[in-house]
N, C-alpha and C. Protein backbone atom coordinates (compact mmCIF):
# COMPACT_ATOMS: atom_id res chain seq x y z
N UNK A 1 -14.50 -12.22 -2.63
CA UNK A 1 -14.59 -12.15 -1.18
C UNK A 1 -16.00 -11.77 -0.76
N UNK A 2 -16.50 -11.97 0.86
CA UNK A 2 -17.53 -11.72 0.87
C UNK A 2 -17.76 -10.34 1.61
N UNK A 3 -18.46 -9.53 0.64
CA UNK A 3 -19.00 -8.00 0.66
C UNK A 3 -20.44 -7.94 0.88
N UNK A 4 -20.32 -7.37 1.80
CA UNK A 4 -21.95 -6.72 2.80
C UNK A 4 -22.38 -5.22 1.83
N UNK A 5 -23.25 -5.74 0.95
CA UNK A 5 -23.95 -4.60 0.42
C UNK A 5 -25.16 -4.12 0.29
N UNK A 6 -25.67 -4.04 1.64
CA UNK A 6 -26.49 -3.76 2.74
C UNK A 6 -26.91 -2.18 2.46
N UNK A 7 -25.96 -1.95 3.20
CA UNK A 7 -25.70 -0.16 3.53
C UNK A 7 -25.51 0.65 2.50
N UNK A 8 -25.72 0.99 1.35
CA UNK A 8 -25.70 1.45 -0.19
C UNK A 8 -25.92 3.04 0.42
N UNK A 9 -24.75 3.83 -0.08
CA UNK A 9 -25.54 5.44 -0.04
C UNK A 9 -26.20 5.90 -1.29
N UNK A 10 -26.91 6.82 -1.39
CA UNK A 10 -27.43 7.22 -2.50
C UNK A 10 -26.55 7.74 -3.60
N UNK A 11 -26.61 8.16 -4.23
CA UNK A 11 -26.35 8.68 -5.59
C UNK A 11 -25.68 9.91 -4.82
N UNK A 12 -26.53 11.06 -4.04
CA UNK A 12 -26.28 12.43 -3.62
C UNK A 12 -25.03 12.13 -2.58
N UNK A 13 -24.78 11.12 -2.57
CA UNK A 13 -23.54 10.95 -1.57
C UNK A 13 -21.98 10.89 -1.72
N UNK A 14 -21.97 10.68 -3.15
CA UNK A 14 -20.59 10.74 -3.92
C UNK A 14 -20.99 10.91 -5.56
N UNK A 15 -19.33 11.16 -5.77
CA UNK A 15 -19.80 11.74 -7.19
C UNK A 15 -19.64 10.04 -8.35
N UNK A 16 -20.79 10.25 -9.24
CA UNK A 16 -21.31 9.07 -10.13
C UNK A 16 -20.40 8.92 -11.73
N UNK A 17 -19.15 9.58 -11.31
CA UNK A 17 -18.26 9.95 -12.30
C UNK A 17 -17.00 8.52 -11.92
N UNK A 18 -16.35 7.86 -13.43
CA UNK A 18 -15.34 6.75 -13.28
C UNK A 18 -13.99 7.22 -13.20
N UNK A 19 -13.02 6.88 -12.60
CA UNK A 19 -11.75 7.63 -12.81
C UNK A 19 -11.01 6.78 -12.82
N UNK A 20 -9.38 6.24 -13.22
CA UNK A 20 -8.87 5.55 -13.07
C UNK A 20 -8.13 5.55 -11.41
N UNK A 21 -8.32 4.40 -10.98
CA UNK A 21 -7.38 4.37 -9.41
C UNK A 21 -5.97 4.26 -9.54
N UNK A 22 -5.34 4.89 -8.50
CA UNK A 22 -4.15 4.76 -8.10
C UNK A 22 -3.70 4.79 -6.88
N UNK A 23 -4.92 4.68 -5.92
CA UNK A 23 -4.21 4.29 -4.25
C UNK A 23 -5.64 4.05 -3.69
N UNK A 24 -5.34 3.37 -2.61
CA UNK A 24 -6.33 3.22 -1.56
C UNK A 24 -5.56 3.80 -0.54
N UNK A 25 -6.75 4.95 0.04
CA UNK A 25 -6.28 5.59 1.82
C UNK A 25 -7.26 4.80 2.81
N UNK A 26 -6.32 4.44 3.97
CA UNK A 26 -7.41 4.06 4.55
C UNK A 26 -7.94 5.07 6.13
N UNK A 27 -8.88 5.16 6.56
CA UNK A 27 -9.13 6.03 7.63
C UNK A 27 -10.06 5.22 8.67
N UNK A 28 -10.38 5.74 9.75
CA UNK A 28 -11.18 5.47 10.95
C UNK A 28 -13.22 5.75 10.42
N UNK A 29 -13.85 5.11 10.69
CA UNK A 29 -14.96 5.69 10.91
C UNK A 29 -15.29 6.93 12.32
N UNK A 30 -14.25 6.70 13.49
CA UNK A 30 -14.66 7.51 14.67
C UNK A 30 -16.26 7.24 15.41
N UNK A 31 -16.70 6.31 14.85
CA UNK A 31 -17.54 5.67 15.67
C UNK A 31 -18.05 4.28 15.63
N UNK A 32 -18.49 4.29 16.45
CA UNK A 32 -18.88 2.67 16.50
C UNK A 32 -19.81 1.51 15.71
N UNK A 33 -20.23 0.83 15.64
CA UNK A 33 -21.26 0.15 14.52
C UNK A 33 -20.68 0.61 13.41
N UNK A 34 -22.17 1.53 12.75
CA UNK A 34 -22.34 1.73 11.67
C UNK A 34 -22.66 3.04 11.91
N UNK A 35 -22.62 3.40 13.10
CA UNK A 35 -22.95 4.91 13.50
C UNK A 35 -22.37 6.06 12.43
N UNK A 36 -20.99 5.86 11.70
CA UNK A 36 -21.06 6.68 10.51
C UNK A 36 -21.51 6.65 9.47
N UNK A 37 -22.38 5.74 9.11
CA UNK A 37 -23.06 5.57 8.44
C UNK A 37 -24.67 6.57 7.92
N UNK A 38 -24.93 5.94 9.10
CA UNK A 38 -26.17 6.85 9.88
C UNK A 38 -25.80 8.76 9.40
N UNK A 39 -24.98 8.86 10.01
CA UNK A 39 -24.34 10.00 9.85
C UNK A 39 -24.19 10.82 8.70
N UNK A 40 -23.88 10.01 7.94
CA UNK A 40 -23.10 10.29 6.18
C UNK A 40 -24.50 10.73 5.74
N UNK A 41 -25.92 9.99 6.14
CA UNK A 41 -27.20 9.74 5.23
C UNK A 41 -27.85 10.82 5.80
N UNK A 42 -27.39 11.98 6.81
CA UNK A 42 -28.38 13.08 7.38
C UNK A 42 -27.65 13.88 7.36
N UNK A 43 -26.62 14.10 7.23
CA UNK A 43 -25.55 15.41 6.96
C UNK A 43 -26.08 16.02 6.02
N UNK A 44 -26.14 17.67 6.01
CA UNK A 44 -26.71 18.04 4.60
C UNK A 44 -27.74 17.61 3.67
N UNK A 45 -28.78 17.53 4.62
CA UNK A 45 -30.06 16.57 3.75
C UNK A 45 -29.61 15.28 2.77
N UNK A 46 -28.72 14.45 3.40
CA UNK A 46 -28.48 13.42 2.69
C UNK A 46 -27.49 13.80 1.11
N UNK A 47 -27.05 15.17 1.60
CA UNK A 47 -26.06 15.57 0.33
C UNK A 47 -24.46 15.86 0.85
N UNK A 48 -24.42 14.60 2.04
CA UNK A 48 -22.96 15.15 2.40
C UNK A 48 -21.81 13.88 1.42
N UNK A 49 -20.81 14.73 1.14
CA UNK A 49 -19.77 13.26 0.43
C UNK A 49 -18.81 13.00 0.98
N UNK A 50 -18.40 13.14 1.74
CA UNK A 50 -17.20 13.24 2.22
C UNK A 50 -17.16 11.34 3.54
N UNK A 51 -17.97 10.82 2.21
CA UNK A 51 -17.82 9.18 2.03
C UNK A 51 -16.70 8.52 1.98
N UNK A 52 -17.20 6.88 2.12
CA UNK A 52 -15.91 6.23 1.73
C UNK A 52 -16.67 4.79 0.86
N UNK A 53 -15.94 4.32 0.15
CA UNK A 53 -16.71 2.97 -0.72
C UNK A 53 -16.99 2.14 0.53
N UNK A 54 -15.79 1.56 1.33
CA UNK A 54 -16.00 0.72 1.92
C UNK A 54 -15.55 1.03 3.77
N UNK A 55 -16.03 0.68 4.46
CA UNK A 55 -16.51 0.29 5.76
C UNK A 55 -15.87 -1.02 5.96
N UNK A 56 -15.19 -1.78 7.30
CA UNK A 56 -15.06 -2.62 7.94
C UNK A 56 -15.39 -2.71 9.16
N UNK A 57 -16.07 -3.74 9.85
CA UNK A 57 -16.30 -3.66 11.27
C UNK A 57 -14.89 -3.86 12.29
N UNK A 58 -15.51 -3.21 13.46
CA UNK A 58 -14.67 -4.55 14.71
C UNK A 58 -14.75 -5.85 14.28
N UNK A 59 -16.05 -6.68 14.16
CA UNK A 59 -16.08 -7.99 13.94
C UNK A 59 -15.45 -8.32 12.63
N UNK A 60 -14.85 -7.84 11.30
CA UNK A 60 -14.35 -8.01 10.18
C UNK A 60 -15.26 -8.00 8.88
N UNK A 61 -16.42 -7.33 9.48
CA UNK A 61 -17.52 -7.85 8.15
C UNK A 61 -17.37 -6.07 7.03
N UNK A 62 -17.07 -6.69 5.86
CA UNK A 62 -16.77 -5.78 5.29
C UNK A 62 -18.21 -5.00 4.68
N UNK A 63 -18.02 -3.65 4.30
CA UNK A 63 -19.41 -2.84 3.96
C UNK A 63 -19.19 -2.14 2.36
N UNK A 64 -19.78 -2.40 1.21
CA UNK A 64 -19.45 -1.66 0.39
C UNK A 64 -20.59 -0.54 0.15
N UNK A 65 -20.46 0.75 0.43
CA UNK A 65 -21.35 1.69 0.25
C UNK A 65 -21.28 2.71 -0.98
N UNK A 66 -21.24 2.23 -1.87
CA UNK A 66 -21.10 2.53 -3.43
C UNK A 66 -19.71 1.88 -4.24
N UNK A 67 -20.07 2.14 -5.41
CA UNK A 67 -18.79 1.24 -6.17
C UNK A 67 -17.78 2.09 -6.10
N UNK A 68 -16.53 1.54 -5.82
CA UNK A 68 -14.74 2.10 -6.29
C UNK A 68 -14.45 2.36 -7.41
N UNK A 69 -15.37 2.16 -7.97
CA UNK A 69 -15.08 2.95 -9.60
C UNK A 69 -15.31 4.50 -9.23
N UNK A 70 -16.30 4.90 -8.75
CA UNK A 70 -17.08 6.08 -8.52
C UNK A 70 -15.50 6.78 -7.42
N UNK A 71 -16.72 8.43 -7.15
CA UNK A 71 -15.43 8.79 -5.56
C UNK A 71 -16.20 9.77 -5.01
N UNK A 72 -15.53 10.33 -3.99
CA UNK A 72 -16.33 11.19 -2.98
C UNK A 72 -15.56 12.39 -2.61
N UNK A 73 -15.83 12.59 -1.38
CA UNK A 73 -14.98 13.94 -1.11
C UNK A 73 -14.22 13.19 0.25
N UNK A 74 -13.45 12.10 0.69
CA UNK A 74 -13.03 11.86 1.44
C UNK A 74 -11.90 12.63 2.24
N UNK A 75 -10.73 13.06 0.98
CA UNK A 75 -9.92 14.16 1.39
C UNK A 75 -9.71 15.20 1.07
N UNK A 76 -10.99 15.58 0.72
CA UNK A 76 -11.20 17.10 0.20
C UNK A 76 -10.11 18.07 -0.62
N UNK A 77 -10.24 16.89 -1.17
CA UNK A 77 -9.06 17.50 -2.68
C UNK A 77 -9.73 16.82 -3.90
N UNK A 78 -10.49 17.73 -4.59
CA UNK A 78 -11.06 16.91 -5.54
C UNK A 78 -10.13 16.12 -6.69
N UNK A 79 -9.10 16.48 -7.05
CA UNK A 79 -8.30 16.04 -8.18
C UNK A 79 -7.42 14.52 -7.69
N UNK A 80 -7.02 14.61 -5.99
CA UNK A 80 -6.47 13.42 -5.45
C UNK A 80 -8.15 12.39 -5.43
N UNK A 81 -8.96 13.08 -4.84
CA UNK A 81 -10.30 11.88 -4.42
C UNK A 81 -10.65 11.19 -6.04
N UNK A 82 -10.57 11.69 -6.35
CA UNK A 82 -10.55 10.89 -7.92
C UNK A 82 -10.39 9.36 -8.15
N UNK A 83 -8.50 9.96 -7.71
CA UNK A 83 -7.43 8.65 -7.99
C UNK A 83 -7.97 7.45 -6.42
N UNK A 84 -8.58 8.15 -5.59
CA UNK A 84 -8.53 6.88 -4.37
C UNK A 84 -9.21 5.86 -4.44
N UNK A 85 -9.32 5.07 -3.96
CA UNK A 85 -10.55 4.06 -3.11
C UNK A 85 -10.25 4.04 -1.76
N UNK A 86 -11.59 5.11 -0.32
CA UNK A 86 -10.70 5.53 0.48
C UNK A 86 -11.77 3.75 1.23
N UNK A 87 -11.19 3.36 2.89
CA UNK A 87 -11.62 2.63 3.53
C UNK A 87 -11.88 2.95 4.30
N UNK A 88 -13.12 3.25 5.04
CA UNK A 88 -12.52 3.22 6.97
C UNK A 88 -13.00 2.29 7.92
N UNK A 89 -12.35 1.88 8.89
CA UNK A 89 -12.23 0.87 9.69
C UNK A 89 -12.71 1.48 10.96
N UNK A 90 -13.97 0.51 11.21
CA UNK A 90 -14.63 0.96 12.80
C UNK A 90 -13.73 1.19 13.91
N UNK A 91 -13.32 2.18 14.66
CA UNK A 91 -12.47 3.23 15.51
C UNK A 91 -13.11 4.04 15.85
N UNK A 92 -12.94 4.32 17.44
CA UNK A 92 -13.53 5.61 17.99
C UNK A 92 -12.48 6.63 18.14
N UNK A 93 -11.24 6.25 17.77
CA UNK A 93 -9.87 7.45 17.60
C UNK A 93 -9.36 7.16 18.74
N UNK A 94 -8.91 8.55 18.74
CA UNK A 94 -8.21 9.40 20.39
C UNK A 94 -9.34 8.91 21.42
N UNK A 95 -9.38 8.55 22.81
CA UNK A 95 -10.13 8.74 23.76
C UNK A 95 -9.17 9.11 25.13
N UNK A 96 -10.05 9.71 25.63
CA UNK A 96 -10.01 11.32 26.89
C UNK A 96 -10.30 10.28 28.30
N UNK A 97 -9.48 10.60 28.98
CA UNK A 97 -10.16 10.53 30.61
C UNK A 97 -11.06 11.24 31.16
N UNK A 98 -11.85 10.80 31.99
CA UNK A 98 -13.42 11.71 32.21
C UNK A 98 -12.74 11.20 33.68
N UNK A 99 -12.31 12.79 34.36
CA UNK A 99 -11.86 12.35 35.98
C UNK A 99 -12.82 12.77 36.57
N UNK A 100 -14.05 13.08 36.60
CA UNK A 100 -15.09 13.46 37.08
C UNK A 100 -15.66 11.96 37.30
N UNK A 101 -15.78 10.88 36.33
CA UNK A 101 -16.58 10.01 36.33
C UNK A 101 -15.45 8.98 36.14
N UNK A 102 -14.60 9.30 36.09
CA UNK A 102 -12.95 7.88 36.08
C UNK A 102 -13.56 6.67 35.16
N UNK A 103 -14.12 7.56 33.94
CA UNK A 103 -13.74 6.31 32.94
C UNK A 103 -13.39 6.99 31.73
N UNK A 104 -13.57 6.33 30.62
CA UNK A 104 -12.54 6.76 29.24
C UNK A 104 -14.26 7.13 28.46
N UNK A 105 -13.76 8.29 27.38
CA UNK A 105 -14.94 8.59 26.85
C UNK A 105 -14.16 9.04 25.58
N UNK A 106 -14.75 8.80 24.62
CA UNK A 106 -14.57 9.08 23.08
C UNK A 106 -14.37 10.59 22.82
N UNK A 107 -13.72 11.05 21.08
CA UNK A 107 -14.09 12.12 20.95
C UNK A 107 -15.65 13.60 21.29
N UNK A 108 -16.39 12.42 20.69
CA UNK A 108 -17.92 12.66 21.04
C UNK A 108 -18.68 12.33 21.98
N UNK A 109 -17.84 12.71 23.71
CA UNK A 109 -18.47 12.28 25.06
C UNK A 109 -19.08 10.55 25.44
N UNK A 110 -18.84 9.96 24.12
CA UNK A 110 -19.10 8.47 24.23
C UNK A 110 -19.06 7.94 25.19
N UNK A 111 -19.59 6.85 26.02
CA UNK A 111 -18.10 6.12 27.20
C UNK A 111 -17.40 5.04 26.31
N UNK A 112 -16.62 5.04 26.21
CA UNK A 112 -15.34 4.06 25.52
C UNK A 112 -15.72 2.43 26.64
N UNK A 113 -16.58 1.49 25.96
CA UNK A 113 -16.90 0.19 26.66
C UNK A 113 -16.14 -0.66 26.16
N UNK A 114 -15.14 -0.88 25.38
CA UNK A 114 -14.82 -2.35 24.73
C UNK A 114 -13.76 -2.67 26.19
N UNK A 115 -13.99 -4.17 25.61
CA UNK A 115 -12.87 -4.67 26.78
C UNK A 115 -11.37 -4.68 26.57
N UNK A 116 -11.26 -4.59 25.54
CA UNK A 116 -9.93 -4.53 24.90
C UNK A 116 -9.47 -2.98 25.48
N UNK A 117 -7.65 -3.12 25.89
CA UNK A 117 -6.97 -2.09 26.64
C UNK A 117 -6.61 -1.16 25.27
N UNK A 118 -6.83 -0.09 26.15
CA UNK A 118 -6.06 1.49 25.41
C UNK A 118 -4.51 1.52 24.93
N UNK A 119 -4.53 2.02 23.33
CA UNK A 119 -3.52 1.82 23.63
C UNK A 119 -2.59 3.05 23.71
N UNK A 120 -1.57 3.68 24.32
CA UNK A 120 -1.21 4.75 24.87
C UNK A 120 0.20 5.25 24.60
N UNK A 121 -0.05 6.06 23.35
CA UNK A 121 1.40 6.84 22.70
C UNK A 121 0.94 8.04 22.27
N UNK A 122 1.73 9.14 22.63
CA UNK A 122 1.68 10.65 22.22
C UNK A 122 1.91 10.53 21.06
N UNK A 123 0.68 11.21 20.02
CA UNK A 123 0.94 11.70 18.69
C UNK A 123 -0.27 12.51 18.11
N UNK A 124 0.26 13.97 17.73
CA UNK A 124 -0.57 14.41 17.37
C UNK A 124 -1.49 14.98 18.55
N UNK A 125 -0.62 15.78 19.60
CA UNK A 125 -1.26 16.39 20.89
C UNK A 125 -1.99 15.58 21.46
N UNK A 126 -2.75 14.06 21.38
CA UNK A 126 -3.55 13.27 21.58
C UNK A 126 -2.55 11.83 22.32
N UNK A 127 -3.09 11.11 23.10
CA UNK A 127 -2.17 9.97 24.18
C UNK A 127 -3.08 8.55 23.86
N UNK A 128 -3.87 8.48 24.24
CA UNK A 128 -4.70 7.71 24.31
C UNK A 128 -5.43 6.81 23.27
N UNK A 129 -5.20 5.52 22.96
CA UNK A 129 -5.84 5.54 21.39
C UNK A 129 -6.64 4.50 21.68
N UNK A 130 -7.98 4.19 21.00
CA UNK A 130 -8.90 2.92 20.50
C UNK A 130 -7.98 1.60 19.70
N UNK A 131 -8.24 0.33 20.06
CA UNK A 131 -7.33 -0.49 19.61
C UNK A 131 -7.94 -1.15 18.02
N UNK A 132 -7.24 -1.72 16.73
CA UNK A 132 -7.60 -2.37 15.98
C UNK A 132 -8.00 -3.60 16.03
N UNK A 133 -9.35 -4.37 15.82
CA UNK A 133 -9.19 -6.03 15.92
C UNK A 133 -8.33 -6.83 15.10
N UNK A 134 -8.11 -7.74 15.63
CA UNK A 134 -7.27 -8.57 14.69
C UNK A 134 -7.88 -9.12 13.76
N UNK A 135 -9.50 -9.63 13.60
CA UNK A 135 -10.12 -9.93 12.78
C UNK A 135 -10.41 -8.81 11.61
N UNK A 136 -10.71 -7.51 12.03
CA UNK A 136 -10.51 -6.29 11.38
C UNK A 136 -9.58 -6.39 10.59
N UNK A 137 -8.52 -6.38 10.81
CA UNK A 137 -7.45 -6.49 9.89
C UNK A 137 -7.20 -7.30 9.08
N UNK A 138 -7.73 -8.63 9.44
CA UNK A 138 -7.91 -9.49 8.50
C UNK A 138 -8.63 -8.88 7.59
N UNK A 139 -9.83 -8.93 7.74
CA UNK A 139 -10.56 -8.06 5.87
C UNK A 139 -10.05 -7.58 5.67
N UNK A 140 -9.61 -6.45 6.40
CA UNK A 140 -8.31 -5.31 5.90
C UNK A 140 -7.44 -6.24 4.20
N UNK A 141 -6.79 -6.56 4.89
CA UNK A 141 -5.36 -7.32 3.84
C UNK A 141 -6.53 -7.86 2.76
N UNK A 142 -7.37 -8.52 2.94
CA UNK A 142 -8.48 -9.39 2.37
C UNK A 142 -9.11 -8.45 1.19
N UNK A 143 -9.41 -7.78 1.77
CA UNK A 143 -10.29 -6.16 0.66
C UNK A 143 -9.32 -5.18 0.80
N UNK A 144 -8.29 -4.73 0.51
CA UNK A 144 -6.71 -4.25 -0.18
C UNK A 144 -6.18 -5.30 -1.39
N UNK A 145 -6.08 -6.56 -1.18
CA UNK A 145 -5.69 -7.30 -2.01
C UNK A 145 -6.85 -7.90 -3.38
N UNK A 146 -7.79 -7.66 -3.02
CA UNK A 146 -8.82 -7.78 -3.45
C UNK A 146 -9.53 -6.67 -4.49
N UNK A 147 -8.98 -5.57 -4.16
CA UNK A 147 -8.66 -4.28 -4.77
C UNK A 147 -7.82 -3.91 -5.44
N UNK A 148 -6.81 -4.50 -5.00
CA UNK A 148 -5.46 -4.25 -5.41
C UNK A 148 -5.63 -4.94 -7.45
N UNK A 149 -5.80 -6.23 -7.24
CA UNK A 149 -6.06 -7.20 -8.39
C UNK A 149 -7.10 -6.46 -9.37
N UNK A 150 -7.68 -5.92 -8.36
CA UNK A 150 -9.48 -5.50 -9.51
C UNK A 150 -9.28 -4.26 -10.37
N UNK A 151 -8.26 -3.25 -9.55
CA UNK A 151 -7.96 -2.01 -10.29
C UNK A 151 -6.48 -1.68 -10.63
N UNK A 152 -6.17 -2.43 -10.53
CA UNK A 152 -4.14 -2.78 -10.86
C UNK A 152 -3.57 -1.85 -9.71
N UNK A 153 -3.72 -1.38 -9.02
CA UNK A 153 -3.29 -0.98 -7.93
C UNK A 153 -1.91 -1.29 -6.89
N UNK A 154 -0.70 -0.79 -7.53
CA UNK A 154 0.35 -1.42 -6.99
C UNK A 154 0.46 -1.54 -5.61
N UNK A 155 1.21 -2.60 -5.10
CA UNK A 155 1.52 -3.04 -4.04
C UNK A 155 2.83 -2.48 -3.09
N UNK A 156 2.51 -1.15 -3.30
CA UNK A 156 3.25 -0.29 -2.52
C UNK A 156 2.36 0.76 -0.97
N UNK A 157 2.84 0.18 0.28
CA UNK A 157 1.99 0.49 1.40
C UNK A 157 3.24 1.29 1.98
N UNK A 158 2.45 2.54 2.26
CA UNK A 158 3.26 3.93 2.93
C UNK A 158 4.00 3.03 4.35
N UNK A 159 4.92 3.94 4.73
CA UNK A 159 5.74 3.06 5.90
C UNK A 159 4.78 3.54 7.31
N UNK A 160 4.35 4.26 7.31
CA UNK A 160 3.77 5.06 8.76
C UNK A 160 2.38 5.77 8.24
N UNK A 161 1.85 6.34 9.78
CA UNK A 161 0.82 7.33 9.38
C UNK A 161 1.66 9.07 9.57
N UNK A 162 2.52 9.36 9.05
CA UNK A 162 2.93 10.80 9.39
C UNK A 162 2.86 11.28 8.06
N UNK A 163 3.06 12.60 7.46
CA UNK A 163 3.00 13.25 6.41
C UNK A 163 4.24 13.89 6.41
N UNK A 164 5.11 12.99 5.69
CA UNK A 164 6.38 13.24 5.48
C UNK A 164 6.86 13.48 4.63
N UNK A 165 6.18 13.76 3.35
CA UNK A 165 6.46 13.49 2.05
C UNK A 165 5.27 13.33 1.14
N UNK A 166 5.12 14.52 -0.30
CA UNK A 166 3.99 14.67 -0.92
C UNK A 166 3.37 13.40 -1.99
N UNK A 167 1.99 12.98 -0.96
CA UNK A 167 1.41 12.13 -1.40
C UNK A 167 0.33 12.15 -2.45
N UNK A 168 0.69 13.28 -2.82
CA UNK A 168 -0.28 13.76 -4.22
C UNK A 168 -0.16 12.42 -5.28
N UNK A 169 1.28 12.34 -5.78
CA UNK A 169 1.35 11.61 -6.64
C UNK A 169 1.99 9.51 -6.28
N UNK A 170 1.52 9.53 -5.41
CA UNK A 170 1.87 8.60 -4.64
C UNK A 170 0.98 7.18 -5.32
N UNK A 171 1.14 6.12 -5.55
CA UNK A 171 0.69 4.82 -5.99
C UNK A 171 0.90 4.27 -5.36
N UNK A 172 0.04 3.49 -4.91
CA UNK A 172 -0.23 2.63 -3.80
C UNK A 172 -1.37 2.38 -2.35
N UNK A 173 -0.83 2.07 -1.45
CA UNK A 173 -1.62 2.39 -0.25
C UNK A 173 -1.54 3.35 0.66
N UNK A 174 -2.03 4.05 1.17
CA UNK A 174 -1.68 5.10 1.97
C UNK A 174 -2.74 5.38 3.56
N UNK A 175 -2.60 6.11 4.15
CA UNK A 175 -3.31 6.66 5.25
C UNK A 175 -3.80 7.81 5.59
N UNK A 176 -5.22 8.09 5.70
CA UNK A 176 -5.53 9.70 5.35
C UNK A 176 -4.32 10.69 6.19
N UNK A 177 -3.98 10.47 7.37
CA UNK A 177 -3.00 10.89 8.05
C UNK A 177 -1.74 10.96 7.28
N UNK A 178 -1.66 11.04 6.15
CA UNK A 178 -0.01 10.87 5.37
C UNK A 178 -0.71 12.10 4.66
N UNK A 179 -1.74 12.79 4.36
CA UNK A 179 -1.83 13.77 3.50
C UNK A 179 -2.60 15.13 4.45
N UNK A 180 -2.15 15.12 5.80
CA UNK A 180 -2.42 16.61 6.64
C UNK A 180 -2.50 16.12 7.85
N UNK A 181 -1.84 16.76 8.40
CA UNK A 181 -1.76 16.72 9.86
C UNK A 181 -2.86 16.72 11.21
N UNK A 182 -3.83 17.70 10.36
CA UNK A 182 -4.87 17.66 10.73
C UNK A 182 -5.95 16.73 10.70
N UNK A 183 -5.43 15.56 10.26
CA UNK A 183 -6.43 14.03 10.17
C UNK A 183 -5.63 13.48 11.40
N UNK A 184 -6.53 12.40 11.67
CA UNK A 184 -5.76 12.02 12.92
C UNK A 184 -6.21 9.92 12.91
N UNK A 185 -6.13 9.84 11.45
CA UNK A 185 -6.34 8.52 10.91
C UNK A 185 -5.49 8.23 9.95
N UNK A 186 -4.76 6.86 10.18
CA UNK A 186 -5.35 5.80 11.28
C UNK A 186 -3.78 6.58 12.38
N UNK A 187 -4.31 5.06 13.29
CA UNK A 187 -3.74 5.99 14.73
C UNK A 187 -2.73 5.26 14.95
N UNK A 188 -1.83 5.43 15.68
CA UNK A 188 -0.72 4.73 16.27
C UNK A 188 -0.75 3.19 16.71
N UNK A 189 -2.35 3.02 17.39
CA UNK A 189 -2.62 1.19 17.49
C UNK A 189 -2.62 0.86 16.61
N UNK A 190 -2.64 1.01 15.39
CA UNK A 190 -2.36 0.42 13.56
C UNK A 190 -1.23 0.05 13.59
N UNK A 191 -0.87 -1.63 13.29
CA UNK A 191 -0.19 -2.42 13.40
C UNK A 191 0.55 -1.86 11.46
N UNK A 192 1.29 -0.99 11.33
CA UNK A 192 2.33 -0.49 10.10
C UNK A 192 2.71 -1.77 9.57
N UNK A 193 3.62 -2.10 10.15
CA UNK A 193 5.01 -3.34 9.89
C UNK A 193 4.03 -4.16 9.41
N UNK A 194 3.15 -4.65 10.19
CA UNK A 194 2.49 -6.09 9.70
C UNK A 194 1.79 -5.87 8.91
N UNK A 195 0.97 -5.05 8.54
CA UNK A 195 0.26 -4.51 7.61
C UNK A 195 0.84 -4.43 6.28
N UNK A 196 2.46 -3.73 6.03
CA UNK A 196 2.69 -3.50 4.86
C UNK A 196 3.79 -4.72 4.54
N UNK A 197 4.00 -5.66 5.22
CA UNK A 197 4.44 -7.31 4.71
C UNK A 197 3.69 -7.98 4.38
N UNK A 198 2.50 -7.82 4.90
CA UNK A 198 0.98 -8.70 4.29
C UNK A 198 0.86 -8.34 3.11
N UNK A 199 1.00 -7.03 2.52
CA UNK A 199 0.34 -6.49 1.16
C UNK A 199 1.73 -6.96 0.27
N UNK A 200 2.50 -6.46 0.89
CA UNK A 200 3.70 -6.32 -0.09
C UNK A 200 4.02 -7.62 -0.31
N UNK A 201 4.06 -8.67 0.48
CA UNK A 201 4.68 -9.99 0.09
C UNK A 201 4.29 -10.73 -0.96
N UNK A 202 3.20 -10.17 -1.65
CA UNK A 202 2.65 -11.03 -2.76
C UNK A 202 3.14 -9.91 -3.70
């Protein structure tokens, strides 16, 4: 498939150690572009890990920012980050009404510009959510399946994003939101159903 390996983090950005895989989580970037990107490379003098291999845009163009052999500190459990290959998919999350200025603004005072509508379900004290592209999702299934083949990675995708049940030892696909409450990725506009018939049907 075709992989954008452009954006490379350094060495100081995840750990340079091989582990065998047993799930991919996938999560939000929470900002736009490549803006977490940017981010990841000035945190902590360029010594922050709490990385991900791969990046997808809005537009679908996929990002590999170190190899899936390797791992990081994505969910700050060193013994689970091991087993992952985590993803995250360009999302600005939760977004807020600004009634001062009557428009929508991101976690991080952003203004929320896409033209695409909000989409709007209580979960997780939060209403308001950033929507997924449909082209997005396409790589999605595209680089999961693609992964799936490269590291034997069974074809088992969690039913929801809630943490209902200990995903320590879990094989398969999952959502950082299935392992603490306190993540708030991916979000309720994450199309579940269609997502885990795409993976699973093969």
């Amino acid at each position: 498939m075709d992989i954008n390996k452009t954006y490379k983090l350094e060495e100081t950005s995840y750990f340079k150690r091989e582990f065998n895989k047993q799930q991919i989580v996938i999560g939000n970037s929470y900002r736009t572009g490549l803006g977490h990107y940017d981010a990841w490379t000035k945190k902590i003098n360029g010594n922050y890990k709490g990385t991900s291999s791969y990046s997808i845009g809005l537009d679908g163009t996929v990002y590999e920012h170190f190899n899936p052999k390797y791992y990081s500190s994505f969910l700050r459990d060193k013994e689970l980050d091991k087993k992952i290959i985590p993803i995250v998919l360009e999302n600005e999350g939760w977004v807020i009404k600004d009634l001062n200025k009557k428009k929508f603004i991101t976690w991080d005072g952003e203004p929320y510009d896409r033209d695409e509508p909000l989409i709007e379900k209580k979960w997780r004290t939060k209403i308001r959510w950033a929507p997924y592209s449909n082209i997005q999702i396409k790589s999605l299934i595209e680089l999961v399946n693609y992964l799936i083949d490269t590291f034997g990675i069974e074809r088992n995708v969690a039913l929801d994003n809630i943490k209902d049940k200990e995903y320590k030892e879990f094989k398969g696909i999952s959502y950082r939101s299935n392992y603490s409450k306190n993540y708030l990725d991916v979000s309720p506009a994450f199309d579940f159903d269609g997502f885990k018939k795409a993976i699973e049907k093969n």
